[in-house]
Each structure stands twice: as C-alpha cells, then as structure tokens.
Protein backbone atom coordinates (compact mmCIF):
# COMPACT_ATOMS: atom_id res chain seq x y z
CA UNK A 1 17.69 -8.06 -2.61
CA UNK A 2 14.21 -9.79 -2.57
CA UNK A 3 11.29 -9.39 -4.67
CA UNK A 4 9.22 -7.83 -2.13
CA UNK A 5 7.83 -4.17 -1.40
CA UNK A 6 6.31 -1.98 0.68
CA UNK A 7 4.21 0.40 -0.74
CA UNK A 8 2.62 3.56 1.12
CA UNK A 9 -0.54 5.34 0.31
CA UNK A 10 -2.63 8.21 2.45
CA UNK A 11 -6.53 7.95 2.56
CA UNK A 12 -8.64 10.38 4.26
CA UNK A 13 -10.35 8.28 7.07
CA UNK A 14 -9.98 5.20 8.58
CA UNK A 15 -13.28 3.72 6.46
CA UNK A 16 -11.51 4.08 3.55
CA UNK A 17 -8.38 3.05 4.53
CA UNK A 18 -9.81 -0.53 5.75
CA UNK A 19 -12.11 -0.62 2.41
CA UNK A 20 -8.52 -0.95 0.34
CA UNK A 21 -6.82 -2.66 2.93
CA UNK A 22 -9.52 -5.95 2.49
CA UNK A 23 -9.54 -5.50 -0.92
CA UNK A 24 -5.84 -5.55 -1.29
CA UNK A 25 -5.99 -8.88 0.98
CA UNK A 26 -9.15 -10.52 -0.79
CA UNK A 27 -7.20 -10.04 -4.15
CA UNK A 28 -3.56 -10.89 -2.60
CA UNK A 29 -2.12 -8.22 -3.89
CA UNK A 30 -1.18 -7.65 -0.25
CA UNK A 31 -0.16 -10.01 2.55
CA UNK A 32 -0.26 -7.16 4.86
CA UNK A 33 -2.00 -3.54 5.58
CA UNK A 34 -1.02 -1.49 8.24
CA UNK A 35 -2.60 1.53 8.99
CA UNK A 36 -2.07 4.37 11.09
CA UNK A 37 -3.06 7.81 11.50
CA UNK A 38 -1.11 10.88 10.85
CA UNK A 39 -1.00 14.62 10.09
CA UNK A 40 -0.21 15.88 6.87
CA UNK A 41 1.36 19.16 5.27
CA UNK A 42 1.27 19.27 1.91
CA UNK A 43 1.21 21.62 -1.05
CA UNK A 44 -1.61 21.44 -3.33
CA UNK A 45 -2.98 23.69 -6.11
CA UNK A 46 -0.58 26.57 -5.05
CA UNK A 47 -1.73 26.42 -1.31
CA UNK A 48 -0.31 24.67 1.99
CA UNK A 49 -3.09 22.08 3.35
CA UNK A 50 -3.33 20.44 6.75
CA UNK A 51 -4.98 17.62 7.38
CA UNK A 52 -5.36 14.20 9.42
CA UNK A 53 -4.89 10.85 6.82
CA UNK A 54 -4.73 7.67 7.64
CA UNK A 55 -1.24 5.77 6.30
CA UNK A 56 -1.56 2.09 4.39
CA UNK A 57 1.77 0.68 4.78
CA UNK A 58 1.02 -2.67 2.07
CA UNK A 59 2.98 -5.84 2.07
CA UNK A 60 3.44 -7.11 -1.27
CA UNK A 61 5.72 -8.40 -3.76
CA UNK A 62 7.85 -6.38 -6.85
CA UNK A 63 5.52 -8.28 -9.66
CA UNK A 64 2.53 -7.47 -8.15
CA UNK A 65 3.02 -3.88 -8.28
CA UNK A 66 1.44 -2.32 -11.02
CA UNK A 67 -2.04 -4.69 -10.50
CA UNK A 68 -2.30 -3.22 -6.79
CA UNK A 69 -0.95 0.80 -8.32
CA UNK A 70 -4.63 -0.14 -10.51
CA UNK A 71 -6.79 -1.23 -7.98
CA UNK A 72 -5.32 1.56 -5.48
CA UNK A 73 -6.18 4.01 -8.34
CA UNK A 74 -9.57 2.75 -9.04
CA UNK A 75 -10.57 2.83 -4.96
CA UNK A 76 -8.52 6.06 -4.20
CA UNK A 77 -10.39 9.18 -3.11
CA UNK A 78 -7.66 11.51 -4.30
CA UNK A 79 -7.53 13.10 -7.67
CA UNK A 80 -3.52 12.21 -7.14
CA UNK A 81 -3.50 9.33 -4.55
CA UNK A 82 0.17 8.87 -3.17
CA UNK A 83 1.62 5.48 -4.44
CA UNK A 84 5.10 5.26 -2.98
CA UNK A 85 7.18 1.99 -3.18
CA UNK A 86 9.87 0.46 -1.41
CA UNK A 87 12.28 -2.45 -2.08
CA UNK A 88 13.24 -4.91 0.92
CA UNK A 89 16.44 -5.47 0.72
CA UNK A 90 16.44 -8.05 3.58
CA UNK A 91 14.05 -9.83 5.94
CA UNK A 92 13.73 -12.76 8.46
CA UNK A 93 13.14 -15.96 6.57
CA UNK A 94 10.13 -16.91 8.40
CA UNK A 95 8.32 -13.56 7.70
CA UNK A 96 9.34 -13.46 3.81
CA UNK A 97 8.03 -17.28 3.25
CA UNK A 98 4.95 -16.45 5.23
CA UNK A 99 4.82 -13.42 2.77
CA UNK A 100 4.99 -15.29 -0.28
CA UNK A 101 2.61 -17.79 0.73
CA UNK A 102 -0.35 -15.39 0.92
CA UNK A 103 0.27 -13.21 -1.81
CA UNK A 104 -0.83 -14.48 -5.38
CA UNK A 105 1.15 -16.86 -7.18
CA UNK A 106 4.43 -15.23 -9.40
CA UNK A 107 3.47 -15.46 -13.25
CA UNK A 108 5.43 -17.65 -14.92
C-alpha cells in the first residue's frame, strides 16, 4: 500500500472546478486535478435532482488529507460538498516519485 490518494469532489461548473483545482496545486495539497464533466442523479432534501457537475479527480497523498478536506470545504459551493477518498494500493514508480516530489513535504 502507498501513502497516496485520490480524492473526488463534484462542483457545479467548470469555473469553479479550475478555481480549486489551482488552489489545490498552488498549496500542494495536490500534484494533480483532473476534471471532467458529468451528469448527476442524486437525492437531496427528499427530492431526485438532475444536474450537469464537473468531477475533480485530486492527486494527493494520505497525510495531506484533512488540510485539502479544509480548503475543499472553505472553496466548495455545496452546503454538503462530496469529499470521497481513495487509497492507491499500487502505482508505476516513476509516476509515484514524480507525485511525491510536488506535493508538500511529509511532517515529520
């Protein structure tokens, strides 16, 4: 197992979406933002919504995850933003060094 993640959150449009996505880079929480769009169906408040979001799939490391679950909260239009984490359990060498190397430092 390695110490990274991936975590996944849903923004409304693609502004917002690339608004986290530096900020998550300028503070290297991430390494990495992809986004895409998608449609979502959802229940909220009793009701089912529709609606097209915009997926960040973030790069990061296990340490770093409660700093970027903060800074996603604090930029997050959603009254309940998704925040969804993944362990890698594996990777190519190459990728996970280049990984570490622009995330911030591990506290020691």
């Amino acid at each position: 197992m390695t110490p990274y993640i991936q975590v996944i959150t849903t923004l409304p449009d693609r502004e917002s979406a690339e608004q986290l996505a530096t900020r998550l880079l300028e503070d290297r929480l991430a390494a990495c933002v992809q986004i895409s769009s998608c449609t979502s169906l959802y229940r909220w408040q009793g009701v089912i919504e529709q609606g097209k979001e915009q997926i960040c799939t973030i790069k990061s490391r296990h340490d770093l995850f409660p700093e970027l679950c903060r800074t996603i909260k604090a930029l997050h239009p959603y009254e309940v933003p998704e925040i969804l984490a993944s362990l890698v359990a594996d990777g190519d060498s190459g990728y996970l060094n280049w990984l570490e190397q622009e995330l911030q430092p591990p506290l020691k």
